[in-house]
Protein backbone atom coordinates (compact mmCIF):
# COMPACT_ATOMS: atom_id res chain seq x y z
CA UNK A 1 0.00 0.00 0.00
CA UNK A 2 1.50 3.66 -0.87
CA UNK A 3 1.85 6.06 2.03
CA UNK A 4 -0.37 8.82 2.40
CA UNK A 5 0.81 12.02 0.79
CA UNK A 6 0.58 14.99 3.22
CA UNK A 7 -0.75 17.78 0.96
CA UNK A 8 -1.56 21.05 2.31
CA UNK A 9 -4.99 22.49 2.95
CA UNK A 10 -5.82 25.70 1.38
CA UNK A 11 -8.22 27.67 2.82
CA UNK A 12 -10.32 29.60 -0.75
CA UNK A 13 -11.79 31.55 1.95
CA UNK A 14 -8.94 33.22 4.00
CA UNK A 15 -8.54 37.10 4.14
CA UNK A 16 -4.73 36.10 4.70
CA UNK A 17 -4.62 36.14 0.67
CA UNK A 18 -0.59 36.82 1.04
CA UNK A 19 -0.10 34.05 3.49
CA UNK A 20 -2.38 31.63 1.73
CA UNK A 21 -0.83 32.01 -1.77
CA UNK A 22 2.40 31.44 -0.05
CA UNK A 23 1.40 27.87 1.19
CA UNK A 24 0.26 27.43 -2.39
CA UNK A 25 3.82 28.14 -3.96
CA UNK A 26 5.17 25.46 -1.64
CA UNK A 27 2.61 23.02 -2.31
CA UNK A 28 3.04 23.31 -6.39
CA UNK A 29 6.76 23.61 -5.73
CA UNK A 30 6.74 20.65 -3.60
CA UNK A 31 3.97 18.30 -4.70
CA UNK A 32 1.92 19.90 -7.41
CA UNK A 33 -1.11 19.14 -5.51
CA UNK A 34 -2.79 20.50 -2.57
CA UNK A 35 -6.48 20.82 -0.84
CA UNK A 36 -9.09 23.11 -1.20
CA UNK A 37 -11.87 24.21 1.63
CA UNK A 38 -14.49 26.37 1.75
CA UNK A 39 -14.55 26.76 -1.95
CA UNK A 40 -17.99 27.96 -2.39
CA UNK A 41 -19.28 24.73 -3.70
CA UNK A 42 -21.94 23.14 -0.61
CA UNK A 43 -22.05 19.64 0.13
CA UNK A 44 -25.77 19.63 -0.46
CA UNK A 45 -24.82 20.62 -4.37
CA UNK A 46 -21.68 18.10 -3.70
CA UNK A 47 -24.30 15.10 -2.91
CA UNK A 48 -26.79 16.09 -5.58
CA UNK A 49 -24.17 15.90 -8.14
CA UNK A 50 -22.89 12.12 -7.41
CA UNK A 51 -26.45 11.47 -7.36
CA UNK A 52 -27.19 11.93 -10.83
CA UNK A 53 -23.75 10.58 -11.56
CA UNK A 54 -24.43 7.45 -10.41
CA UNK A 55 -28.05 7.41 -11.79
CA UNK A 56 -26.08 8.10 -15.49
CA UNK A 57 -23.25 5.30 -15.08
CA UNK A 58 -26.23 3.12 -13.65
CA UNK A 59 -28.47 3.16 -17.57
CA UNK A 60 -27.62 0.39 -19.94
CA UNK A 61 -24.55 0.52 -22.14
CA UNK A 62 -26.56 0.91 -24.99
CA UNK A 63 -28.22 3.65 -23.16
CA UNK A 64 -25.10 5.39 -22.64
CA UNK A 65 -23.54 4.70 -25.67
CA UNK A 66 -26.16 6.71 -27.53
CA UNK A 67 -23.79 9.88 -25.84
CA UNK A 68 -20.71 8.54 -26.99
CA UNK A 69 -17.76 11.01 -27.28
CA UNK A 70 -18.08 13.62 -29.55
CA UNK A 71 -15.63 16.66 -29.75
CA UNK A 72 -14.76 15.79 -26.50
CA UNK A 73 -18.02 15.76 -25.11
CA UNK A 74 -20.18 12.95 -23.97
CA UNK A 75 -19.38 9.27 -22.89
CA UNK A 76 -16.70 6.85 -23.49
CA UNK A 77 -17.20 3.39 -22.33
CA UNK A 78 -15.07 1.15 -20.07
CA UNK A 79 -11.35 0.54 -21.22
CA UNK A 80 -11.72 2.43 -24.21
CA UNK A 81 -8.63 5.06 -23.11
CA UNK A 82 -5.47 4.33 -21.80
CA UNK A 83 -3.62 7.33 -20.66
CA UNK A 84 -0.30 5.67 -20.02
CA UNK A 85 0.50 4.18 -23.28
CA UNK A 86 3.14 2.07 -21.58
CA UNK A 87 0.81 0.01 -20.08
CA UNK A 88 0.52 -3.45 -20.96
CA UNK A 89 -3.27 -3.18 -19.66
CA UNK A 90 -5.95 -3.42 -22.06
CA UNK A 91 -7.30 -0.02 -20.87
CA UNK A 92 -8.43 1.98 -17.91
CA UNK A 93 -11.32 0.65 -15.55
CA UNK A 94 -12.98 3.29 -16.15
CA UNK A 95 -16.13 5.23 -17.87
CA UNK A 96 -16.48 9.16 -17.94
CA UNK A 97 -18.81 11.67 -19.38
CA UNK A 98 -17.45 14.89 -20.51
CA UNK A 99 -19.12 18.45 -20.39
CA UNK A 100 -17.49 21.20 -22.49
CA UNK A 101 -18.28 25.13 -21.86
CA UNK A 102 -21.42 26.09 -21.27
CA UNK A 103 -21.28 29.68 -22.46
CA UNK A 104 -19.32 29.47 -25.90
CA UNK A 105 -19.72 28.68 -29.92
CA UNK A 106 -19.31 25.09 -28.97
CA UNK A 107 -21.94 24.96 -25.90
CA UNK A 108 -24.17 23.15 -28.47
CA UNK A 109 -21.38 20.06 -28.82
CA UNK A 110 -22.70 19.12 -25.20
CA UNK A 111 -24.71 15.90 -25.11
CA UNK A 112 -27.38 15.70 -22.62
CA UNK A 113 -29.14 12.58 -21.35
CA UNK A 114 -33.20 12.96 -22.05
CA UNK A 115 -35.04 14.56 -19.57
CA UNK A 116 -37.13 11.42 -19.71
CA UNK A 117 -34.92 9.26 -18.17
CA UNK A 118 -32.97 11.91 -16.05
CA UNK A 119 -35.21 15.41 -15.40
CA UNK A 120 -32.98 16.67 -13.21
CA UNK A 121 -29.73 16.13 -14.56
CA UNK A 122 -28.82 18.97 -16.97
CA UNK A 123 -29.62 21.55 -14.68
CA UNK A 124 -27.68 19.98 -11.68
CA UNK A 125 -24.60 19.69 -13.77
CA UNK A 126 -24.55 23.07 -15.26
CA UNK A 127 -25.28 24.85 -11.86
CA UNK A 128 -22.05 22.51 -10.41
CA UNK A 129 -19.99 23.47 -13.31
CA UNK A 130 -20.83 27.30 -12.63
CA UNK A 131 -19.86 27.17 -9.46
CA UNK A 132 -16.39 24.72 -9.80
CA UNK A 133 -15.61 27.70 -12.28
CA UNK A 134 -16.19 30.31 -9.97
CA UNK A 135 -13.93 28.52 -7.25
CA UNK A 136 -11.42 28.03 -10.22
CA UNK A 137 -11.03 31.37 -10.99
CA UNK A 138 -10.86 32.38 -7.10
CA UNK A 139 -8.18 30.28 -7.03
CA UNK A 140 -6.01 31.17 -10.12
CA UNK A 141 -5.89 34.71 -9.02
CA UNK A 142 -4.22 33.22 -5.45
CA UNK A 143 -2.09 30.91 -7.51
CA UNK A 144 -0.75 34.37 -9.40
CA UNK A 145 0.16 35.89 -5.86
CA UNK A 146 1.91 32.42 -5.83
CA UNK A 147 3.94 33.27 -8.94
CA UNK A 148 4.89 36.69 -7.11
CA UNK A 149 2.95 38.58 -10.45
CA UNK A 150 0.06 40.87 -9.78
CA UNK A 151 -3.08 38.53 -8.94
CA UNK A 152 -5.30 40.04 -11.70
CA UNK A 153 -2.06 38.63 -14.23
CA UNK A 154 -4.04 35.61 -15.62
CA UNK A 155 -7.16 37.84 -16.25
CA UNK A 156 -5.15 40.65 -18.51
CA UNK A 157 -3.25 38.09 -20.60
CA UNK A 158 -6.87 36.99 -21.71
CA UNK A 159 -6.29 33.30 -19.73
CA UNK A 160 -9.78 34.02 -18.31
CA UNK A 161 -11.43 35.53 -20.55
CA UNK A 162 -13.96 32.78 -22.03
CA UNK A 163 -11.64 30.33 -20.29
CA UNK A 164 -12.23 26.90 -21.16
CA UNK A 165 -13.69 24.84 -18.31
CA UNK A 166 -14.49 20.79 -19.03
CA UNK A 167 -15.62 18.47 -16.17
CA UNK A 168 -15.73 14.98 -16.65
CA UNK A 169 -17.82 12.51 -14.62
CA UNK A 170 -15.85 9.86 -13.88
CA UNK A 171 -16.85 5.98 -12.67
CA UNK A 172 -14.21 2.97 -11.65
CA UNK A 173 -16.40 -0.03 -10.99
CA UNK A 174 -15.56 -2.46 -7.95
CA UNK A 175 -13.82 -6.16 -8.84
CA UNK A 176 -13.95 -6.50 -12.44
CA UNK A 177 -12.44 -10.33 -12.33
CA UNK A 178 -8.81 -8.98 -14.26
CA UNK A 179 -6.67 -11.46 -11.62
CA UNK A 180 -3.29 -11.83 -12.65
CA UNK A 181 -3.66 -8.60 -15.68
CA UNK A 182 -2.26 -5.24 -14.76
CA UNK A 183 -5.18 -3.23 -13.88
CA UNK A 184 -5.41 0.82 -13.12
CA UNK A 185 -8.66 3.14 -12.90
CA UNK A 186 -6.74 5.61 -14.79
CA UNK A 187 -3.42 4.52 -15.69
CA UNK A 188 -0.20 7.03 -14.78
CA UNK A 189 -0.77 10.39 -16.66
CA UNK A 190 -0.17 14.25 -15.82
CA UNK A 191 -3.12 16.90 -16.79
CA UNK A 192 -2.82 18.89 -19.53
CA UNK A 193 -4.01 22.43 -18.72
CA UNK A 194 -3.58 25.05 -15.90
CA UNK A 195 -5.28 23.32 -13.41
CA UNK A 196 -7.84 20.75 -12.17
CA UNK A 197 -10.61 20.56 -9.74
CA UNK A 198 -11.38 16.84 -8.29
CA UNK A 199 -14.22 16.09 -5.66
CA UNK A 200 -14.34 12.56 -4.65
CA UNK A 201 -17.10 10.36 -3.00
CA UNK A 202 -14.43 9.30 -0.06
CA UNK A 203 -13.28 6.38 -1.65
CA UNK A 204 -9.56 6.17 -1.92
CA UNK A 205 -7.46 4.79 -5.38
CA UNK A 206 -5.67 8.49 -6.04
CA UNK A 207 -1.92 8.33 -6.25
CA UNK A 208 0.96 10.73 -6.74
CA UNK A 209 4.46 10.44 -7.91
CA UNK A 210 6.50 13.50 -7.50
CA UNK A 211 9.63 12.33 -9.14
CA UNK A 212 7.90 11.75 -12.65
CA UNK A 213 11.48 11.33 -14.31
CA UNK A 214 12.80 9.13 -12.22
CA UNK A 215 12.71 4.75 -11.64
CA UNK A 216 11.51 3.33 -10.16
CA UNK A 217 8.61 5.38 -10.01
CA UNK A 218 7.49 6.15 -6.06
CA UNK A 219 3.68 6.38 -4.95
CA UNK A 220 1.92 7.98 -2.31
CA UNK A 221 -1.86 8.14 -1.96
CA UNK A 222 -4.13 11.69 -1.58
CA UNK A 223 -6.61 10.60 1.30
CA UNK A 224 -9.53 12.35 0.63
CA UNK A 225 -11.07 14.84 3.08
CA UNK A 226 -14.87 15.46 3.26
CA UNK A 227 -15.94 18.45 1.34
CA UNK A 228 -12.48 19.40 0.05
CA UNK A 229 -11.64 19.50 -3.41
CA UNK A 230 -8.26 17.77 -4.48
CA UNK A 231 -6.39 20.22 -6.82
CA UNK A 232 -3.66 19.86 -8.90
CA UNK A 233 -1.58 21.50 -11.35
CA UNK A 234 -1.47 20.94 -14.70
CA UNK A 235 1.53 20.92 -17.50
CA UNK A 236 0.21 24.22 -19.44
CA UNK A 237 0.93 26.07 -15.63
CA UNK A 238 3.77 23.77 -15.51
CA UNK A 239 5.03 25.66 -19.49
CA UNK A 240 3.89 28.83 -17.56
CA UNK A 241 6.09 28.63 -14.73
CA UNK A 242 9.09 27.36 -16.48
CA UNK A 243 8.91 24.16 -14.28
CA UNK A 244 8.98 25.93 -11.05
CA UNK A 245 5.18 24.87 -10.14
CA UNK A 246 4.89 20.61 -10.97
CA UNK A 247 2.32 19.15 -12.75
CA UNK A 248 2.97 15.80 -10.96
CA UNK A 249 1.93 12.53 -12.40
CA UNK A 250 -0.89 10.71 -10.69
CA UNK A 251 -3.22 7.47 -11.81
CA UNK A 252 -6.11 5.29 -9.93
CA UNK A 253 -5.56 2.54 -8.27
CA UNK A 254 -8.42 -0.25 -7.60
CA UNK A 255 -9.72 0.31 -4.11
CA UNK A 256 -11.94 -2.83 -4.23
CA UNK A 257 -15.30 -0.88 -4.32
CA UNK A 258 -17.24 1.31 -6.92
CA UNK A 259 -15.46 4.69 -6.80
CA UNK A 260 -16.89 7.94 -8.04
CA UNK A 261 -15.36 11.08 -9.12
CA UNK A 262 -15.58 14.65 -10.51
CA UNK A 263 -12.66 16.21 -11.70
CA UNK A 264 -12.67 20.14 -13.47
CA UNK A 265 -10.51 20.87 -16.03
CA UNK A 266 -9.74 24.82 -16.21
CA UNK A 267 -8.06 26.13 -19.05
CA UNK A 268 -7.27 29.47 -20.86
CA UNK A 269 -8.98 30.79 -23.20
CA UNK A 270 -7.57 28.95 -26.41
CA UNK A 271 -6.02 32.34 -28.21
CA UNK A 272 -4.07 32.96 -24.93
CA UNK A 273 -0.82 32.74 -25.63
CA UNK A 274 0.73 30.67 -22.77
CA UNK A 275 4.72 32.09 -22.44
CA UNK A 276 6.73 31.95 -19.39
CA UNK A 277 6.78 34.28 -16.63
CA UNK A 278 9.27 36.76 -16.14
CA UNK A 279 9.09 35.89 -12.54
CA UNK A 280 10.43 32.36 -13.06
CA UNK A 281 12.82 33.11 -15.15
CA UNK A 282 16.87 34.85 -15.18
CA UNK A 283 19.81 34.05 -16.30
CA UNK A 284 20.83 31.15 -14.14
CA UNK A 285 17.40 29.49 -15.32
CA UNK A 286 16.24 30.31 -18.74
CA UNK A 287 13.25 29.99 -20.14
CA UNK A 288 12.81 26.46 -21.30
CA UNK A 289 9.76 26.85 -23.49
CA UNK A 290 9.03 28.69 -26.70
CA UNK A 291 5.53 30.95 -26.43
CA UNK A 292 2.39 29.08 -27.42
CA UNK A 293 -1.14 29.42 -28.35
CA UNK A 294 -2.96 28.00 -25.73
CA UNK A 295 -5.51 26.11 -28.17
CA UNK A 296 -2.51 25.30 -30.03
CA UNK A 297 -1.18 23.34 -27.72
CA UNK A 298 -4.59 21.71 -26.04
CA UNK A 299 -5.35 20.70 -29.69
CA UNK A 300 -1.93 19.03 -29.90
CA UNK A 301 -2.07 17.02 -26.10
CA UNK A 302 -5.34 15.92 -27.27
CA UNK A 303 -4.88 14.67 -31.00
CA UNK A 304 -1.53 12.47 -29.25
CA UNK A 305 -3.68 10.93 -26.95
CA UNK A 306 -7.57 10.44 -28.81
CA UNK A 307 -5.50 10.76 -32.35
CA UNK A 308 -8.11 13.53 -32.45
């Protein structure tokens, strides 16, 4: 069993703002993940949300698969991704639902199951999403304090305006009879964007590996705590920083029981252009990556890993 990872708790709701985006430089520096309280998002949302999660991941497959994945949007079935392509598994033990942004050219992409079946569920997941991007933004402006650049930086390079917010609902069912084959909810991968939102149900299987370079690879699990999301950094804010901030790697383990997630993908605006700050930066450490289009280089991540 990996030891627990001892992540700091950040506090969204401090008037310390100084002090608080100080514990969140050493957390990126350090881990690349942390927790986040008092976040604006209530339990009583929090509990509605896995509730018409589960009700989703509960219909037939041929139910679901009338969603399937469409410009990143919609459902994808068990084992049909494998985000570590090193892995001798036959996929992930997993199956997600994606929701793109609500409020852009492309909110139409977003496949919704019929109010029919599910009545409630479109409007629960859009009012969740509106308020995980709220928190998100909250957050980025601590994370510039973080970066020692003013905390309204992210907002006039155009990061946040129309910023590109996904969440995925995700499901790992319980034993799936795969004795003796390698088996991982979501096999060893690193995010792709600035950052990334996860509520859990309280069912463990999260794991982080701070050293991603180096082997053998060392675990440690993120325990979760009750109401808090788990956030993490992601390799665009990685680019950003010029490596200071990690964007560590992390998969799911098997925890032996049905395990239900929500994780928030927030990223720039896609004509951003992502180039690294002059406050990570000098002459003893150089900047490391060219300037890039932030859709650019989404567009890119993605088409390695769907082909699309």
């Amino acid at each position: 069993m990996a030891k627990a990872a001892r992540l700091p708790i950040v506090d969204l709701s401090s008037t310390e703002r100084l002090s608080t985006a100080n514990l969140i430089r050493q957390a990126c520096v350090e881990y690349g993940f942390f927790y986040l309280v008092n976040h604006g998002v209530d339990e009583e949302l929090l509990g509605r949300v896995f509730e018409e999660s589960r009700k989703f991941f509960s219909l037939s497959l041929d139910e679901k698969l009338e969603l399937s994945r469409k410009e990143h949007r919609g459902y994808t079935p068990l084992y049909a991704e494998k985000l570590d392509p090193s892995s001798t598994s036959k996929g992930d033990s997993k199956e997600s639902f994606y929701i793109g942004p609500l409020d852009s050219s492309k909110s139409n992409s977003n496949q919704w199951p019929t109010q029919e079946f599910l009545p409630s569920w479109r409007d629960t997941m859009e009012t969740y999403y509106d308020r995980v991007l709220s928190a998100g933004k909250r957050l980025i402006s601590l994370i510039a304090l973080a970066l020692e650049v003013e905390e309204d930086y992210f907002s006039k390079v155009g990061a946040l305006d129309k910023a590109e917010g996904f969440l995925r609902l995700l499901h790992y069912p319980g034993d799936l009879g795969c004795s003796g084959d390698e088996v991982c909810g979501a096999s060893a991968h690193s995010d792709y964007g600035m950052i990334t939102l996860l509520a859990t149900d309280g069912v463990p299987g999260l794991q982080v590996c701070r050293e991603k370079f180096k082997q053998p690879q060392s675990w440690e699990g993120v325990l979760p705590i009750k109401g808090a999301f788990i956030v993490n950094i992601g390799d665009m804010m990685e680019r950003w920083t010029n490596g200071l901030f990690r964007s560590t790697l992390h998969r799911v383990m098997p925890a032996g029981q049905e395990r239900y997630s929500m994780a928030f993908f927030l990223d720039p605006n896609p004509d951003c252009i992502v180039q690294c700050l002059e406050s990570c930066c000098s002459e003893s450490c150089p900047q490391r990556f060219p300037p890039i289009r932030s859709g650019d280089y989404m567009k890119e991540r993605f088409r390695l890993t769907y082909g699309s």
